[in-house]
C-alpha atoms as a PDB file:
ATOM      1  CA  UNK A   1      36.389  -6.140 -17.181  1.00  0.00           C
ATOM      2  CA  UNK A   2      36.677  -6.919 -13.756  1.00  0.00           C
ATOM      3  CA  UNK A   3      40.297  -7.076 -12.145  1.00  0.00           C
ATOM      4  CA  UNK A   4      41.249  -9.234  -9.647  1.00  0.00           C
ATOM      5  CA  UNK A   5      44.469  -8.879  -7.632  1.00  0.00           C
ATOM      6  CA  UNK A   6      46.035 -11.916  -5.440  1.00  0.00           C
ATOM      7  CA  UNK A   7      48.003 -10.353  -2.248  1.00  0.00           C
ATOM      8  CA  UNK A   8      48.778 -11.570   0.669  1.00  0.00           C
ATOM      9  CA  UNK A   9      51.440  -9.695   2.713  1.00  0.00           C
ATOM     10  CA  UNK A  10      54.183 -12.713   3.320  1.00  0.00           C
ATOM     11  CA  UNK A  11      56.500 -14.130   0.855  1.00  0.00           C
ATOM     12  CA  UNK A  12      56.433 -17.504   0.029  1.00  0.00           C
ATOM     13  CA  UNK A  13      52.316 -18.334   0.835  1.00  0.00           C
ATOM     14  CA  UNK A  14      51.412 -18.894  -2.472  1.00  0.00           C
ATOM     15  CA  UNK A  15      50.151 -16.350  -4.408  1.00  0.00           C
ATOM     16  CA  UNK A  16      51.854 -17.174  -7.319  1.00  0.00           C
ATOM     17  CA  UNK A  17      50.313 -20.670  -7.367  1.00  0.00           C
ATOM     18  CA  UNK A  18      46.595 -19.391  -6.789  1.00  0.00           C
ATOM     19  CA  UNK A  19      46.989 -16.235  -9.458  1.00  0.00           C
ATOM     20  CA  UNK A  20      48.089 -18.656 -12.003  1.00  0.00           C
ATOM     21  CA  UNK A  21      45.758 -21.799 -11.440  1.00  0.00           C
ATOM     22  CA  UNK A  22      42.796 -18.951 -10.775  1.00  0.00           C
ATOM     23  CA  UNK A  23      43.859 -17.527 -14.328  1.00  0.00           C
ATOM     24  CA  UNK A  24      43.969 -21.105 -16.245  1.00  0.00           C
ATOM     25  CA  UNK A  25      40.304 -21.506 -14.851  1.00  0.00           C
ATOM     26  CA  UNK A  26      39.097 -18.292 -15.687  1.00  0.00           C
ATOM     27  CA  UNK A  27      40.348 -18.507 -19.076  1.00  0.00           C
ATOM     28  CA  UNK A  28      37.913 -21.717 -19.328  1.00  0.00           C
ATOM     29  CA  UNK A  29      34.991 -19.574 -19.623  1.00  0.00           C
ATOM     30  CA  UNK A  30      36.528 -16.165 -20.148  1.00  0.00           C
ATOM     31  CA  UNK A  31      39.473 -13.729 -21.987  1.00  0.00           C
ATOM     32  CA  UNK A  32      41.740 -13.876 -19.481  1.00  0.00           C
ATOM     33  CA  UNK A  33      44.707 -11.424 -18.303  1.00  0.00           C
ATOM     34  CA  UNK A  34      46.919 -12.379 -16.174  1.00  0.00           C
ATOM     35  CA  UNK A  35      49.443  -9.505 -14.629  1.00  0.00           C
ATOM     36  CA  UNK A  36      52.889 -10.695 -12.858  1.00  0.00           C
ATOM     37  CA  UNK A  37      53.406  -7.463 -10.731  1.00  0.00           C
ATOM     38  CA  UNK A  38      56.155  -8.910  -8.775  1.00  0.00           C
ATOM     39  CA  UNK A  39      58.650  -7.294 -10.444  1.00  0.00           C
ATOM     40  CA  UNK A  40      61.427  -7.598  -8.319  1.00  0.00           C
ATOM     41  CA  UNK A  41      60.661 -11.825  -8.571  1.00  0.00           C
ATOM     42  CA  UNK A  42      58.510 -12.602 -11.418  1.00  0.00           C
ATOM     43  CA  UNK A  43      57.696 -16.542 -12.121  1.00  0.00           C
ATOM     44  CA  UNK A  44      54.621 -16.743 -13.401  1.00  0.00           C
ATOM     45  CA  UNK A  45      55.690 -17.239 -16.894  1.00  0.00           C
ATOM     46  CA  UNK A  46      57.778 -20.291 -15.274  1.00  0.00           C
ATOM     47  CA  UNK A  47      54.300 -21.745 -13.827  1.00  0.00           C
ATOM     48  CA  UNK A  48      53.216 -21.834 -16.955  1.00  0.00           C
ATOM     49  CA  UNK A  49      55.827 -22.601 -19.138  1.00  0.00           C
ATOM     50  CA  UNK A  50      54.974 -19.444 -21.142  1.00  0.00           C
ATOM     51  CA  UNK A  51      58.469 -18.057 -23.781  1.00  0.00           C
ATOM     52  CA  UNK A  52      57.867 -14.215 -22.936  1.00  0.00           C
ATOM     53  CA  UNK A  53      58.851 -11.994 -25.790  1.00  0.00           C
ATOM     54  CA  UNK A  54      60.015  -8.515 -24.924  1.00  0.00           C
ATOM     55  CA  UNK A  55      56.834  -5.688 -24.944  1.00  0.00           C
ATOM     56  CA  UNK A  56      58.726  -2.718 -23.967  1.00  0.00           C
ATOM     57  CA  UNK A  57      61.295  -1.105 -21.795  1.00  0.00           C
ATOM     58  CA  UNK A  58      60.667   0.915 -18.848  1.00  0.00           C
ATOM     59  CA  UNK A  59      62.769   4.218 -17.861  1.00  0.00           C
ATOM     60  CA  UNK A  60      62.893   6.281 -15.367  1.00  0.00           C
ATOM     61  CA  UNK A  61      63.268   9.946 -15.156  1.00  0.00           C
ATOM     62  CA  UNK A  62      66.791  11.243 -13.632  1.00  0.00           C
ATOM     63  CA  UNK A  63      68.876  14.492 -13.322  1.00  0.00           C
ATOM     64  CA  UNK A  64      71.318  15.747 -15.988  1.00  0.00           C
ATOM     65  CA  UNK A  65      73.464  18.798 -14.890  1.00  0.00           C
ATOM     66  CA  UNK A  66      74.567  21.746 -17.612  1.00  0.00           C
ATOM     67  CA  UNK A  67      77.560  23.222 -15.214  1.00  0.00           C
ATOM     68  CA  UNK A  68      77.878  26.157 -17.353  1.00  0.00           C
ATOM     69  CA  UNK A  69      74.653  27.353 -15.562  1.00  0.00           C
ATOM     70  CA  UNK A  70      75.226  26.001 -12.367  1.00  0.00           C
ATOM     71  CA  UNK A  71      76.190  27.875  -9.499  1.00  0.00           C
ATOM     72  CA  UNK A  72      77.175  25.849  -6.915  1.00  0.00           C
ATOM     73  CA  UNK A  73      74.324  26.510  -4.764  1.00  0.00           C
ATOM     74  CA  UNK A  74      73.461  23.364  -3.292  1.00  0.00           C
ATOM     75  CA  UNK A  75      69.860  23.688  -3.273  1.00  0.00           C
ATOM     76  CA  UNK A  76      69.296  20.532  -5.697  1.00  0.00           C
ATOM     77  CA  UNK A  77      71.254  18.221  -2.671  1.00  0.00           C
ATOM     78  CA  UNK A  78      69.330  20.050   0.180  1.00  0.00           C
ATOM     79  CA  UNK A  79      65.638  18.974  -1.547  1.00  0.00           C
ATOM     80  CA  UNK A  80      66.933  15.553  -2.206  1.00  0.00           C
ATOM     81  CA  UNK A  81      65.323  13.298  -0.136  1.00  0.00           C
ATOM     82  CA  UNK A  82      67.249  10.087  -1.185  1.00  0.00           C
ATOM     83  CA  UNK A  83      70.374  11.395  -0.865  1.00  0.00           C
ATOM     84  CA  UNK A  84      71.490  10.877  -4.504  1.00  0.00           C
ATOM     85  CA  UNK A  85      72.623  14.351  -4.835  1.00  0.00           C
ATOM     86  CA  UNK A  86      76.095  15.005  -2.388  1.00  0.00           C
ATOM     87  CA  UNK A  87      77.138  18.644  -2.767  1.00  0.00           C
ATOM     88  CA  UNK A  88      80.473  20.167  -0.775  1.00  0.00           C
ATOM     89  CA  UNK A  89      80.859  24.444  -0.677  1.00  0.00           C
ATOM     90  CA  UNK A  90      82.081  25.121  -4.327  1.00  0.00           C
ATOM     91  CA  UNK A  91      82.277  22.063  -5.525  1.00  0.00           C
ATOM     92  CA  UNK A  92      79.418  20.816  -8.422  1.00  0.00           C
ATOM     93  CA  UNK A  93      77.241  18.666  -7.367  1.00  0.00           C
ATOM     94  CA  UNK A  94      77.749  14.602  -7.719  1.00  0.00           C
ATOM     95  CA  UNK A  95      74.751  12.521  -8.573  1.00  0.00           C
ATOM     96  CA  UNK A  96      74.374   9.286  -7.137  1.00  0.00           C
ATOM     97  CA  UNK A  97      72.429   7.546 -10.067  1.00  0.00           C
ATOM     98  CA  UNK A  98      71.574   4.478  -8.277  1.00  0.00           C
ATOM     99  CA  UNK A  99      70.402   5.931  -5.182  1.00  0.00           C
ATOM    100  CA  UNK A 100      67.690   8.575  -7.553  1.00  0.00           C
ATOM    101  CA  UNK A 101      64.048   7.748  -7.472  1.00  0.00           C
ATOM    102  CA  UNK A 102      62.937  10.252 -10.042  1.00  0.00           C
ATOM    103  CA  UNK A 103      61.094  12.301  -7.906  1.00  0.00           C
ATOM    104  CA  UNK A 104      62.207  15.483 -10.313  1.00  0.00           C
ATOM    105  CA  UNK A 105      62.061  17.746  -6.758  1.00  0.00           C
ATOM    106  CA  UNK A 106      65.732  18.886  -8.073  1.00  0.00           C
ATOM    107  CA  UNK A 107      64.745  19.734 -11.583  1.00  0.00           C
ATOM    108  CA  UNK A 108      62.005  21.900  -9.570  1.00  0.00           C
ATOM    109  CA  UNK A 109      64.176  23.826  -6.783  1.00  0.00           C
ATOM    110  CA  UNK A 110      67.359  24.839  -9.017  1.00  0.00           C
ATOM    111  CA  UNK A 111      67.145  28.305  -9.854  1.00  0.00           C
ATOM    112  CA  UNK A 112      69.017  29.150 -13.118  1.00  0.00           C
ATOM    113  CA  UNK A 113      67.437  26.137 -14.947  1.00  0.00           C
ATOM    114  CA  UNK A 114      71.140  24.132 -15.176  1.00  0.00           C
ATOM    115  CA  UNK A 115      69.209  20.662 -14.314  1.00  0.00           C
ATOM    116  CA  UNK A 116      67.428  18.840 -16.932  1.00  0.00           C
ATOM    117  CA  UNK A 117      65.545  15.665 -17.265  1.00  0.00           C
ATOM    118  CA  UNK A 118      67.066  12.738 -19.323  1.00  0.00           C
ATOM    119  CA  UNK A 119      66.541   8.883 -18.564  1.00  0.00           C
ATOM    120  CA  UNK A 120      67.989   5.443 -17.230  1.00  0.00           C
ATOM    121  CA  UNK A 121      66.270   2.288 -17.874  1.00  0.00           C
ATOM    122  CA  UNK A 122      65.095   0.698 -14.698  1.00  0.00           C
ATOM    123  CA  UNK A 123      63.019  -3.056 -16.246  1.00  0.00           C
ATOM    124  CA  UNK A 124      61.537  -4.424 -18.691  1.00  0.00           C
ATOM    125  CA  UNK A 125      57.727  -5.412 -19.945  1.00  0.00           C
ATOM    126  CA  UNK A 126      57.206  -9.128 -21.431  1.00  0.00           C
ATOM    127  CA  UNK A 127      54.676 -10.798 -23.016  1.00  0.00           C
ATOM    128  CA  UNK A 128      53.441 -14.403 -23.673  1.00  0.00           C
ATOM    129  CA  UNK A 129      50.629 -16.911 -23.781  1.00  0.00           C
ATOM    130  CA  UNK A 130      49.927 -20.819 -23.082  1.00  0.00           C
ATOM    131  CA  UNK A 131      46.594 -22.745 -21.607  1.00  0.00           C
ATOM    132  CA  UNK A 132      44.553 -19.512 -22.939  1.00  0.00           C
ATOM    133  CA  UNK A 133      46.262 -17.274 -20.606  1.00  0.00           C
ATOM    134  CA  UNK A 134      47.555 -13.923 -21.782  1.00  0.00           C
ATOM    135  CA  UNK A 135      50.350 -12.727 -19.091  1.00  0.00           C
ATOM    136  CA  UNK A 136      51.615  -9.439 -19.227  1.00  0.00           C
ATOM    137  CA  UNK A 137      54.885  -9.680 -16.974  1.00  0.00           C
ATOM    138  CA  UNK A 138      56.997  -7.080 -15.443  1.00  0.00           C
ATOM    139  CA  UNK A 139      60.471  -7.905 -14.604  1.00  0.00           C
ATOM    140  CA  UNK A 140      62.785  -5.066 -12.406  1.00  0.00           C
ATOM    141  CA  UNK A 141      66.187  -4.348 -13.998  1.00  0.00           C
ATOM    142  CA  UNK A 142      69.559  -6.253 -12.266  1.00  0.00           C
ATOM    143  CA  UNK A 143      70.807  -3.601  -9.730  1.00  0.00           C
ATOM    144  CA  UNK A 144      67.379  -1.093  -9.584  1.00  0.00           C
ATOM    145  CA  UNK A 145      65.716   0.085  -6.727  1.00  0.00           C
ATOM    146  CA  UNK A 146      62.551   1.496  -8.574  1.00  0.00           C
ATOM    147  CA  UNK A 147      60.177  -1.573  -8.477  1.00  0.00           C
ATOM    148  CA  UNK A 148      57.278   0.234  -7.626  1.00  0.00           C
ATOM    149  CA  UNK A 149      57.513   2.555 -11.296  1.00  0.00           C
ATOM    150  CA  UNK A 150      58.052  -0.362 -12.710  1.00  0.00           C
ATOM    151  CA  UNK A 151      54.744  -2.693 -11.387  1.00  0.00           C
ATOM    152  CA  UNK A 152      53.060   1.251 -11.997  1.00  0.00           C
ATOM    153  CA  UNK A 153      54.002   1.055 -15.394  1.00  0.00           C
ATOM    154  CA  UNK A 154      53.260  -2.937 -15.992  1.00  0.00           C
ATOM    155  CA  UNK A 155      49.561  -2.003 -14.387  1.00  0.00           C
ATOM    156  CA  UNK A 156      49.238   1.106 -17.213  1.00  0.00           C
ATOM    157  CA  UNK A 157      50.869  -1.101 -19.839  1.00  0.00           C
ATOM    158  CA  UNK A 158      47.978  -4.468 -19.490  1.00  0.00           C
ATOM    159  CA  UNK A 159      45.325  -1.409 -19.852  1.00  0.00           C
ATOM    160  CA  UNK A 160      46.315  -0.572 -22.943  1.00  0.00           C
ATOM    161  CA  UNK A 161      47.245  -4.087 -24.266  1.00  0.00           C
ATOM    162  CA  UNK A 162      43.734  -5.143 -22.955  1.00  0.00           C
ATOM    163  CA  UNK A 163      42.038  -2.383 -25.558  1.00  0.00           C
ATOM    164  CA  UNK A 164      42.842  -4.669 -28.229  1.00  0.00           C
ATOM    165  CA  UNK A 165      41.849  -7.816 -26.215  1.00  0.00           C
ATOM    166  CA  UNK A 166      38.940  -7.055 -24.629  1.00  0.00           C
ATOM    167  CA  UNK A 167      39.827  -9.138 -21.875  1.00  0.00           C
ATOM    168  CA  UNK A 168      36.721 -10.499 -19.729  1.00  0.00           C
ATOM    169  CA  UNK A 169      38.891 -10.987 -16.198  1.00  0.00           C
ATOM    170  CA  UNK A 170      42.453  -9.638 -15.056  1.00  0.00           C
ATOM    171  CA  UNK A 171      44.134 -11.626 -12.683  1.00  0.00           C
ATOM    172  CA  UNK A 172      46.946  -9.205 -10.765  1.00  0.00           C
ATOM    173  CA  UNK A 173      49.790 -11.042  -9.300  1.00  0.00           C
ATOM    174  CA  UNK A 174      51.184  -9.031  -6.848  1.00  0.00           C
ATOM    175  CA  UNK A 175      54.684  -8.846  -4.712  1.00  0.00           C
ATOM    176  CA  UNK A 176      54.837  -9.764  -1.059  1.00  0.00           C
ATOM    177  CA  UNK A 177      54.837  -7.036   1.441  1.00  0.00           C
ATOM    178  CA  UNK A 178      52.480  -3.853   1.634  1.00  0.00           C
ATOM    179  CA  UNK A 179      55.142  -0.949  -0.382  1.00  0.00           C
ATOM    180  CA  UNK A 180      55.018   0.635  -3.393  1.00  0.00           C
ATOM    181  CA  UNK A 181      54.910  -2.195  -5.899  1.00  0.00           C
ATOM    182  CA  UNK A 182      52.221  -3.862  -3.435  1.00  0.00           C
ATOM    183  CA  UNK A 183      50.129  -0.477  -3.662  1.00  0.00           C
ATOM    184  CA  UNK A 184      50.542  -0.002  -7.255  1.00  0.00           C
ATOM    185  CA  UNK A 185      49.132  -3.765  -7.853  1.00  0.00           C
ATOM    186  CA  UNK A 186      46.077  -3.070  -6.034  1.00  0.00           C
ATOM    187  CA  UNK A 187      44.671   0.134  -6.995  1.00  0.00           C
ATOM    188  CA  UNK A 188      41.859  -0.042  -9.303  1.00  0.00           C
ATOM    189  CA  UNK A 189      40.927  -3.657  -8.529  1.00  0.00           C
ATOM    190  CA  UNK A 190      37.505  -4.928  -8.299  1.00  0.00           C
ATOM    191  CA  UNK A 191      38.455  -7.751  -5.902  1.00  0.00           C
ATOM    192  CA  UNK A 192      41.446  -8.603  -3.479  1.00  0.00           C
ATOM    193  CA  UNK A 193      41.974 -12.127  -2.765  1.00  0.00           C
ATOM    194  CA  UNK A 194      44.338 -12.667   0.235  1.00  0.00           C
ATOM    195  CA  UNK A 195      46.310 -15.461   0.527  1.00  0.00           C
ATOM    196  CA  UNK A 196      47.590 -16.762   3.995  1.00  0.00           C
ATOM    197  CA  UNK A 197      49.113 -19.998   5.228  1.00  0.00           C
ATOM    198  CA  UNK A 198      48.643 -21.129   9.029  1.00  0.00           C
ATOM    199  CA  UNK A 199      51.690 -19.633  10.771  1.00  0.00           C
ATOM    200  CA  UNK A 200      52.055 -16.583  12.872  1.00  0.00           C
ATOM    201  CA  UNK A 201      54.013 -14.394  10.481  1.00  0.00           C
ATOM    202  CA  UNK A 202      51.275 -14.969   7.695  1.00  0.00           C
ATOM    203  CA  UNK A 203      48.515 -14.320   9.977  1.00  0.00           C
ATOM    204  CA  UNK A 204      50.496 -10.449  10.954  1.00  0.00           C
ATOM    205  CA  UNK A 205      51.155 -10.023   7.444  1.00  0.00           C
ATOM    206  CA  UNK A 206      47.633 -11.041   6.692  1.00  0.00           C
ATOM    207  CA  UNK A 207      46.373  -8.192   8.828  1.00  0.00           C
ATOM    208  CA  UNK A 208      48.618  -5.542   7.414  1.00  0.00           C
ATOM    209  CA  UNK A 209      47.311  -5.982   3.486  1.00  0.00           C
ATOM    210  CA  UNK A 210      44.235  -6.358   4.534  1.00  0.00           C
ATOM    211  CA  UNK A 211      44.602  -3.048   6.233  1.00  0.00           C
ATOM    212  CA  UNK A 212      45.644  -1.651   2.832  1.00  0.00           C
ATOM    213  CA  UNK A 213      42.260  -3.093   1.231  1.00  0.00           C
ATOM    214  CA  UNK A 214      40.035  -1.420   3.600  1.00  0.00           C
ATOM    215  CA  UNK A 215      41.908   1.853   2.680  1.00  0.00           C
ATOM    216  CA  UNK A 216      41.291   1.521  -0.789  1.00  0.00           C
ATOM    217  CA  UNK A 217      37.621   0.380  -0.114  1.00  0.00           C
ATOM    218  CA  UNK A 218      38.177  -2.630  -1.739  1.00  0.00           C
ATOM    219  CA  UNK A 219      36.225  -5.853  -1.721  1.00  0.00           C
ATOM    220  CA  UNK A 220      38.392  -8.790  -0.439  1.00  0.00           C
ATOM    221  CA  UNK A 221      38.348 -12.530   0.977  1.00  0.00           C
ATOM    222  CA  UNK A 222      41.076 -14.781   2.724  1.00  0.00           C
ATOM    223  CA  UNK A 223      42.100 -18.113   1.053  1.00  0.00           C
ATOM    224  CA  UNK A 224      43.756 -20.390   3.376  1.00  0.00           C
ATOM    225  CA  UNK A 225      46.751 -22.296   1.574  1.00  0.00           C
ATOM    226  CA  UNK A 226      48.386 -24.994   3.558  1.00  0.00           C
ATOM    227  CA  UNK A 227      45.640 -25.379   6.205  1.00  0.00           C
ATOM    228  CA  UNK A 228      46.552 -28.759   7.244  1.00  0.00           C
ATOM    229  CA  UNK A 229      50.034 -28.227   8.381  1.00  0.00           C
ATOM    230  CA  UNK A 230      49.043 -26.528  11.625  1.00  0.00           C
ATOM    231  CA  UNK A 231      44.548 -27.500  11.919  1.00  0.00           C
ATOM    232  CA  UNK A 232      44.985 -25.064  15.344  1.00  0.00           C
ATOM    233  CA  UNK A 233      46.475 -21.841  13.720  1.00  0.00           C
ATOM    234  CA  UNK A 234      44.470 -21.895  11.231  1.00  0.00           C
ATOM    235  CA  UNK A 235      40.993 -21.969  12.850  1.00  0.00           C
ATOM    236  CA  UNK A 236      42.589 -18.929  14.658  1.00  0.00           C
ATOM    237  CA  UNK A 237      42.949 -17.345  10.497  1.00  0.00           C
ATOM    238  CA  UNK A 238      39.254 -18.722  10.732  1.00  0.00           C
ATOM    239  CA  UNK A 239      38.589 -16.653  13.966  1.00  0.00           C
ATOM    240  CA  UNK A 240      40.128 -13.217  12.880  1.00  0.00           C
ATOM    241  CA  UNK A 241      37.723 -13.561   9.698  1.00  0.00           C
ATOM    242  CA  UNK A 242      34.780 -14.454  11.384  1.00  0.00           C
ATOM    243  CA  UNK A 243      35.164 -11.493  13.838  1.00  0.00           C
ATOM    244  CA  UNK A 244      35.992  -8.905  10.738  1.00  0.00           C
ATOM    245  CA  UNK A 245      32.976 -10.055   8.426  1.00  0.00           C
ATOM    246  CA  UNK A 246      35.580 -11.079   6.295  1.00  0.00           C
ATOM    247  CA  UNK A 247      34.470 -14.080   3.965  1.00  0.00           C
ATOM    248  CA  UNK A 248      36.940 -17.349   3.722  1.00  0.00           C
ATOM    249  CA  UNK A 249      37.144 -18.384  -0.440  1.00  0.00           C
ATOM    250  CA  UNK A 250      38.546 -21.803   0.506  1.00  0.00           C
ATOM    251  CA  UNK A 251      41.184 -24.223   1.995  1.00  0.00           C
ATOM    252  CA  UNK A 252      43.471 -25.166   0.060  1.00  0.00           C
ATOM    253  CA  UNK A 253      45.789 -28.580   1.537  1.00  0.00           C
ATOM    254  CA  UNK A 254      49.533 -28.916   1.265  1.00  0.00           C
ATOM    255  CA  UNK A 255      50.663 -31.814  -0.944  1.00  0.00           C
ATOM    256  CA  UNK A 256      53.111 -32.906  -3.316  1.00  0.00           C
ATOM    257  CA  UNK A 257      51.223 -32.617  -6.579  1.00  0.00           C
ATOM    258  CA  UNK A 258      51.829 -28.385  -5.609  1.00  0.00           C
ATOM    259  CA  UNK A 259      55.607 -29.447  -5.866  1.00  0.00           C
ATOM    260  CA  UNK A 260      55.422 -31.275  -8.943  1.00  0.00           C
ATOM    261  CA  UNK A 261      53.856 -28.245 -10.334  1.00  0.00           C
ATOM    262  CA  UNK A 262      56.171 -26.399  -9.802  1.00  0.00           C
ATOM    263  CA  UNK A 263      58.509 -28.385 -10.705  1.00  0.00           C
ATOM    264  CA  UNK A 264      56.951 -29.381 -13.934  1.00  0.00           C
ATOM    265  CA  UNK A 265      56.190 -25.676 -14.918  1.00  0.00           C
ATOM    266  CA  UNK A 266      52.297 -26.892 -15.115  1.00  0.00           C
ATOM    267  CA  UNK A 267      48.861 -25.505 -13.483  1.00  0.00           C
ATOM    268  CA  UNK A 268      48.323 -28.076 -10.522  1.00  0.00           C
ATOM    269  CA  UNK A 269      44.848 -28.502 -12.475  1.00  0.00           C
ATOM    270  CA  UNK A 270      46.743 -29.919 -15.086  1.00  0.00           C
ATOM    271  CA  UNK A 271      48.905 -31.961 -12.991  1.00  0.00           C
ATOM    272  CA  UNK A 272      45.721 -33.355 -10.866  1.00  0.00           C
ATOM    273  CA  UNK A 273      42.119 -32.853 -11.661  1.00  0.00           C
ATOM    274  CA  UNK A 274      40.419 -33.296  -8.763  1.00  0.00           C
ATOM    275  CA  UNK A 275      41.605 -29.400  -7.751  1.00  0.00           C
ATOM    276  CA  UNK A 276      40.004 -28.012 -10.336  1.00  0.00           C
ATOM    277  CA  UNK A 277      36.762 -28.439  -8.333  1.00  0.00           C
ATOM    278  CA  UNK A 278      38.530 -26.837  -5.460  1.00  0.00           C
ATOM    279  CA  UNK A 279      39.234 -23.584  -8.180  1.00  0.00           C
ATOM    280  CA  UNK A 280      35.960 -23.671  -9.510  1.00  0.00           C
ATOM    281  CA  UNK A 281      34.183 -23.446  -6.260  1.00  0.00           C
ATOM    282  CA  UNK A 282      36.874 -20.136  -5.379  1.00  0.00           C
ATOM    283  CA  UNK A 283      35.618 -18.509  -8.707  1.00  0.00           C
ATOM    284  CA  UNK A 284      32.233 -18.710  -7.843  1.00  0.00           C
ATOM    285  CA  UNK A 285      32.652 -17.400  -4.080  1.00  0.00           C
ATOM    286  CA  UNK A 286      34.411 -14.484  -5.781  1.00  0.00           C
ATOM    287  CA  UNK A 287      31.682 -13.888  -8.603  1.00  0.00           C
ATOM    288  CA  UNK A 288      29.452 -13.851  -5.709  1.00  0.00           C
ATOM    289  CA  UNK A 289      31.112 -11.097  -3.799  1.00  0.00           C
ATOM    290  CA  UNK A 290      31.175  -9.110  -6.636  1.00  0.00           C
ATOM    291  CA  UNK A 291      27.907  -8.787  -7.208  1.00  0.00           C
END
């Protein structure tokens, strides 16, 4: 199976749009998987007017204090990085529950074993299916902090859904930015695919993912969404590539029938026909970089 993950740095570019109209294509000629690792802002389900149904729930590991051991040492708050742990001179400690990540560092440091580990529940794991498309979507909990665990766990859950599929191609849809959940969506791929639009911002944020590919030794190409609004930024995207040896998977123009899309909650192949040439032909540059 070879997985695929759509990045791009900046919010609001269009990785949503390509992830899901890549997927519908895919799943013309293959199983297809398609992963909504934006956890913190899921919509692909919307795009594709898929009903999830619940998979699992995800949890995260947090502190639990037995103060008949405790001895007011403080060492659990001094090891806390987060500052979820607030400790005064002989006073117990108070736990901040929000603020934990579940690193565990104060299970590890206390020395008469009072902390324990117990759990909170930080999201949620859906599933669902329409145009051939299997999504596997991971959705952070109201309030939570811990999107990263949860696009980790979203990425660990679509492996082991997939060994009943025996999907052919996983399409990752991952958040904006370059963090943790960013990270977590792109480890393991085969392919990144990153998606820019001809501004300034995109362009810096285009730089810093693609920074994050070459550390992971990954295989990647730009796609160019909304080249038309600005022809003269966007030959400078054209530039940058050409100077890195980075390939260009195609152009794609700004118009309404992206908007009625959207708005629909249907693949833009579906809404118009004549881009599913424009797909096709991205496919094929992609099969061909990873050969």
């Amino acid at each position: 199976m070879k997985k695929i993950a759509i990045t791009g740095g900046k919010g609001g570019v269009g990785k949503s749009m390509v992830a899901t109209s890549l997927a519908v294509e895919f799943a013309n000629n293959y199983k297809t998987m398609l992963v909504d690792a934006d956890a913190e802002c899921p919509n692909d389900h919307l795009l594709l007017s898929i009903k999830r149904k619940k998979y699992t729930t995800v949890y995260q590991p947090i502190p639990k204090w037995d103060f008949v051991k405790c001895t007011k040492c403080g060492k659990c708050a001094s090891i806390c990085k987060q500052n979820a742990i607030i400790f005064a001179k002989d006073k117990y400690p108070a736990f901040v529950r929000d603020a934990c990540i579940g690193c565990k560092a104060c299970i590890a440091v206390c020395p008469t074993g009072a902390i324990t580990e117990t759990k909170k529940e930080i999201g949620t794991i859906y599933t669902g299916k329409n145009y051939n498309v299997n999504l596997v979507s991971s959705e952070l909990k109201l309030g939570e902090l811990a999107s990263g665990e949860v696009v980790a766990e979203v990425r660990k859950y679509s492996d082991k859904i997939n060994e009943k599929m025996k999907a052919d191609i996983m399409v990752i849809d991952s958040a904006p930015g370059i963090g943790c959940p960013v990270i977590a969506s792109l480890v393991g791929t085969d392919y990144i695919v990153a998606v820019t639009e001809p501004t300034p911002s995109a362009l810096f944020d285009l730089k810093r993912v693609l920074y994050l590919a070459n550390h992971f030794g990954t295989k990647h190409g730009i796609l160019i969404n909304k080249f038309d609004l600005a022809e003269n930024f966007y030959k400078k995207i054209e530039k940058f590539a050409k100077k890195n040896h980075i390939p260009i998977l195609g152009r794609i123009p700004y118009r309404k029938d992206f908007i009625s899309s959207t708005i629909k909650m249907k693949p833009v192949i579906k809404i118009n026909p004549k881009y599913k040439e424009l797909f096709e032909n991205i496919i094929n540059k992609i099969k061909v970089e990873l050969r």
